[in-house]
Protein backbone atom coordinates (compact mmCIF):
# COMPACT_ATOMS: atom_id res chain seq x y z
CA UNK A 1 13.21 14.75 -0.23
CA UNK A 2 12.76 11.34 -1.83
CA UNK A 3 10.88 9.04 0.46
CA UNK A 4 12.00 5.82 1.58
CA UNK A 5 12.62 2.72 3.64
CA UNK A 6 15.95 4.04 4.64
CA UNK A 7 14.86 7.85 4.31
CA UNK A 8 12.16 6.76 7.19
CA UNK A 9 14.20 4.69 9.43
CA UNK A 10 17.53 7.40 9.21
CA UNK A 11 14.98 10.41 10.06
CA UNK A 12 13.82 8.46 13.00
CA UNK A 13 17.28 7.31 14.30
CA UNK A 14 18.40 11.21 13.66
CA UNK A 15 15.48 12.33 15.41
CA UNK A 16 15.96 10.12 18.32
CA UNK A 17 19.70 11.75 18.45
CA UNK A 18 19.13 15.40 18.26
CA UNK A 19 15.70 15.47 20.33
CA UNK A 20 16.32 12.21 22.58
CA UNK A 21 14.30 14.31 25.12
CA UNK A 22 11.05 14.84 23.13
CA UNK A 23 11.13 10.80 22.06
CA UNK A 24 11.37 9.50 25.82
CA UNK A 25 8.32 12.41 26.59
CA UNK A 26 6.58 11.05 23.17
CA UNK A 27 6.75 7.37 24.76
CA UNK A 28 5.76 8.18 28.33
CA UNK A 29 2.62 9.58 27.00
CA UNK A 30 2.25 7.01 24.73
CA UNK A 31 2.66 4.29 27.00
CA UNK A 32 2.23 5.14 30.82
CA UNK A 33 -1.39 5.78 30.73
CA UNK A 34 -1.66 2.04 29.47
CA UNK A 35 0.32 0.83 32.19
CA UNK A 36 -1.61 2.46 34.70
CA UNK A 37 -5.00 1.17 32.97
CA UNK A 38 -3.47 -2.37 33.18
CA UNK A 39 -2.13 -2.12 36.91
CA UNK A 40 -4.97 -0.22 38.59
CA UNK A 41 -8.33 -1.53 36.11
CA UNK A 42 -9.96 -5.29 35.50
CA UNK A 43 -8.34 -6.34 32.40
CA UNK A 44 -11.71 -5.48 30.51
CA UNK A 45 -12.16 -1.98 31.86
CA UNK A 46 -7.93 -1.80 30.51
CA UNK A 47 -8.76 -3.05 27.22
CA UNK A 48 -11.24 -0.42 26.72
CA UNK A 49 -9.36 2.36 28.17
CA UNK A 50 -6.20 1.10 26.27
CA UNK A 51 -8.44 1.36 22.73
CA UNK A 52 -9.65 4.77 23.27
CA UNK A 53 -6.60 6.05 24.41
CA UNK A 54 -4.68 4.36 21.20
CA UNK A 55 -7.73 6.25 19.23
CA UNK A 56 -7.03 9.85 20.91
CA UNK A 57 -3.14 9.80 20.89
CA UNK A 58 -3.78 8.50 16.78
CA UNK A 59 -6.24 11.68 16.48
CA UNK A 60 -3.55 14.01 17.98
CA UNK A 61 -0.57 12.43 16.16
CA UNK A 62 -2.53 13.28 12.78
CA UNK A 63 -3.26 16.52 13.54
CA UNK A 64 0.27 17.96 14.79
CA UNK A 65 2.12 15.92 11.79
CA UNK A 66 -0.44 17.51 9.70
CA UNK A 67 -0.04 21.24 10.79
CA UNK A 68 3.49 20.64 11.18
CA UNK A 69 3.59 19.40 6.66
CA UNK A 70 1.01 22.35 6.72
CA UNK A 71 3.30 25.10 8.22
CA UNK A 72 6.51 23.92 6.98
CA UNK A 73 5.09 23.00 3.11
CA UNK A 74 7.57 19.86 3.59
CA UNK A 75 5.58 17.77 1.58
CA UNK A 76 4.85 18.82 -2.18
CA UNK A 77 0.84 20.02 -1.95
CA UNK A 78 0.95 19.72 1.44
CA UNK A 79 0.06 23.64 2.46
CA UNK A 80 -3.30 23.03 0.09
CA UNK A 81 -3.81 19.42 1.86
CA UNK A 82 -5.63 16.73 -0.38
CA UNK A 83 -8.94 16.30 1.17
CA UNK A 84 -10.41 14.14 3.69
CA UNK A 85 -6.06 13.76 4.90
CA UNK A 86 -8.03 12.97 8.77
CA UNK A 87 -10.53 10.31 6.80
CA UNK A 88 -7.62 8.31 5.28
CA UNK A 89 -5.50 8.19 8.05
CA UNK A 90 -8.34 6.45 10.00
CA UNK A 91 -9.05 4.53 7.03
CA UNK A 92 -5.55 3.35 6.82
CA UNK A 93 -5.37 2.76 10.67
CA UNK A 94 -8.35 0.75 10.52
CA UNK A 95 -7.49 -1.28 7.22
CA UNK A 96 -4.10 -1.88 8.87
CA UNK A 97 -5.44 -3.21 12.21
CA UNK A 98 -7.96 -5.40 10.66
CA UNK A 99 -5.27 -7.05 8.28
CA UNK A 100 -2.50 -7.56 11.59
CA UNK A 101 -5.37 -9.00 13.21
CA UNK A 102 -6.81 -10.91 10.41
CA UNK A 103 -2.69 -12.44 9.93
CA UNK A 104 -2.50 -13.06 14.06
CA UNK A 105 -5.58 -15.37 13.90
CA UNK A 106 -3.47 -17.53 11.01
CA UNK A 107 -0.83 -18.69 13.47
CA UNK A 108 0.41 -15.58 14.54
CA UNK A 109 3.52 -15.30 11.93
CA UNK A 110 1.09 -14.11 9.19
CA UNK A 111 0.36 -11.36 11.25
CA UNK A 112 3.75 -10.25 12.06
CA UNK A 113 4.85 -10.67 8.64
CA UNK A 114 1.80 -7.88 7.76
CA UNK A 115 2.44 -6.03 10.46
CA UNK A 116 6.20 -5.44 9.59
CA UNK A 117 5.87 -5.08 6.00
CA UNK A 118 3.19 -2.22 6.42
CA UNK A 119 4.93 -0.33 9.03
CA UNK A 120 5.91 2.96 7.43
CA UNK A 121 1.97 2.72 6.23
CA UNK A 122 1.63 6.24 7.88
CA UNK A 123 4.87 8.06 6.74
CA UNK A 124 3.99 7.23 3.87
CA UNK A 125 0.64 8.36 3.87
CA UNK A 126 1.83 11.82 5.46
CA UNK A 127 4.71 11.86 3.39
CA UNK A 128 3.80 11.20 0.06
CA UNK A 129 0.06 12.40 0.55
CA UNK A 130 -1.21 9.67 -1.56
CA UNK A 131 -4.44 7.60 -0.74
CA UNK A 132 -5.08 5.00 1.51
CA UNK A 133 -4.04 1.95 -0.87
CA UNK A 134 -1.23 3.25 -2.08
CA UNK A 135 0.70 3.80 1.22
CA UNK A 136 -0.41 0.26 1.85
CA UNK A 137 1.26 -0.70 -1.55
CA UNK A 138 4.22 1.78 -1.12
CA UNK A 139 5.18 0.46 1.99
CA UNK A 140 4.80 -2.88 0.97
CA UNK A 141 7.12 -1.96 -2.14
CA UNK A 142 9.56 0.23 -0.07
CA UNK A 143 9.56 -2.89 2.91
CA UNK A 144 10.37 -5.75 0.33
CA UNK A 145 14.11 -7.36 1.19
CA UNK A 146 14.99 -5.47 4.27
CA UNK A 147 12.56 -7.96 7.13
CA UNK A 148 14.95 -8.84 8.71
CA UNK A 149 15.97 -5.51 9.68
CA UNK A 150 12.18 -4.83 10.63
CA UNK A 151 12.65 -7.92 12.72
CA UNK A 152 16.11 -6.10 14.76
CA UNK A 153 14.11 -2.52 15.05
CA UNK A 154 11.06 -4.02 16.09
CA UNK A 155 12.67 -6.89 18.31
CA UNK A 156 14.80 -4.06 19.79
CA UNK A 157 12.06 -1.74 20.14
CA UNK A 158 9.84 -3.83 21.95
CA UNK A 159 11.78 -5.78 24.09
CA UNK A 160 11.43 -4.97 27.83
């Protein structure tokens, strides 16, 4: 399977349609624990809770897409695994949070612009199995002319 912008975004929509069960139970436990921390804790004490929940629910995303490429052999050298796959993936998480941050503390648009143009970061990563600056400069590559799309999903994906 050749990886993609499209490739990424039509597995997700197709994903969403043949398991829409498994994607609402995916963002309940992605997001109701942080809704609880903001309703029920000071907004420090929900800040803190929301980080190291963020950080486990990152740790167990890795580690079921990374049996699942394991198991299945989906991705080319995947069954082997190129080492340190759990080191990278924080590396890129961290690189990645650092640069939206970095872009939302120049007048906010910077950031966005990062953010969006570095969101398939991790499929790509998983995907391709390639290091940590080369999903950044894959999904920068596969992300070029389609922004405003990634302004639709995103816009539709977060609105309340």
């Amino acid at each position: 399977m050749t990886l993609n912008f499209g490739t990424i975004w039509g597995e997700a929509i197709a994903l969403l349609r043949n398991d829409p069960v498994m994607v609402i139970v995916a963002m309940l436990v992605s997001t109701v624990p942080s809704v609880l921390a903001d309703i029920f804790l000071s907004e420090g004490d929900a800040v803190r809770a929301v980080a190291v929940l963020s950080l486990v629910l990152l740790l167990f995303q890795l580690i079921i897409v990374d049996r699942s490429l394991r198991v299945s052999d989906a991705v080319s050298g995947r069954a082997t695994g190129r080492n340190f796959f759990y080191a990278r993936a924080f590396g890129q998480s961290l690189l990645w949070g650092l640069a939206v941050i970095g872009g939302m503390i120049f007048l906010i648009l910077p950031g966005i612009f990062i953010a969006l143009r570095w969101s398939i970061v991790v499929p790509v990563l998983v995907g391709k199995n390639t290091s940590v600056l080369e999903s950044f400069a894959e999904s920068w590559g596969m992300t070029k002319g389609h922004t405003v799309k990634l302004i639709a999903i995103f816009g539709v994906a977060l609105s309340p």
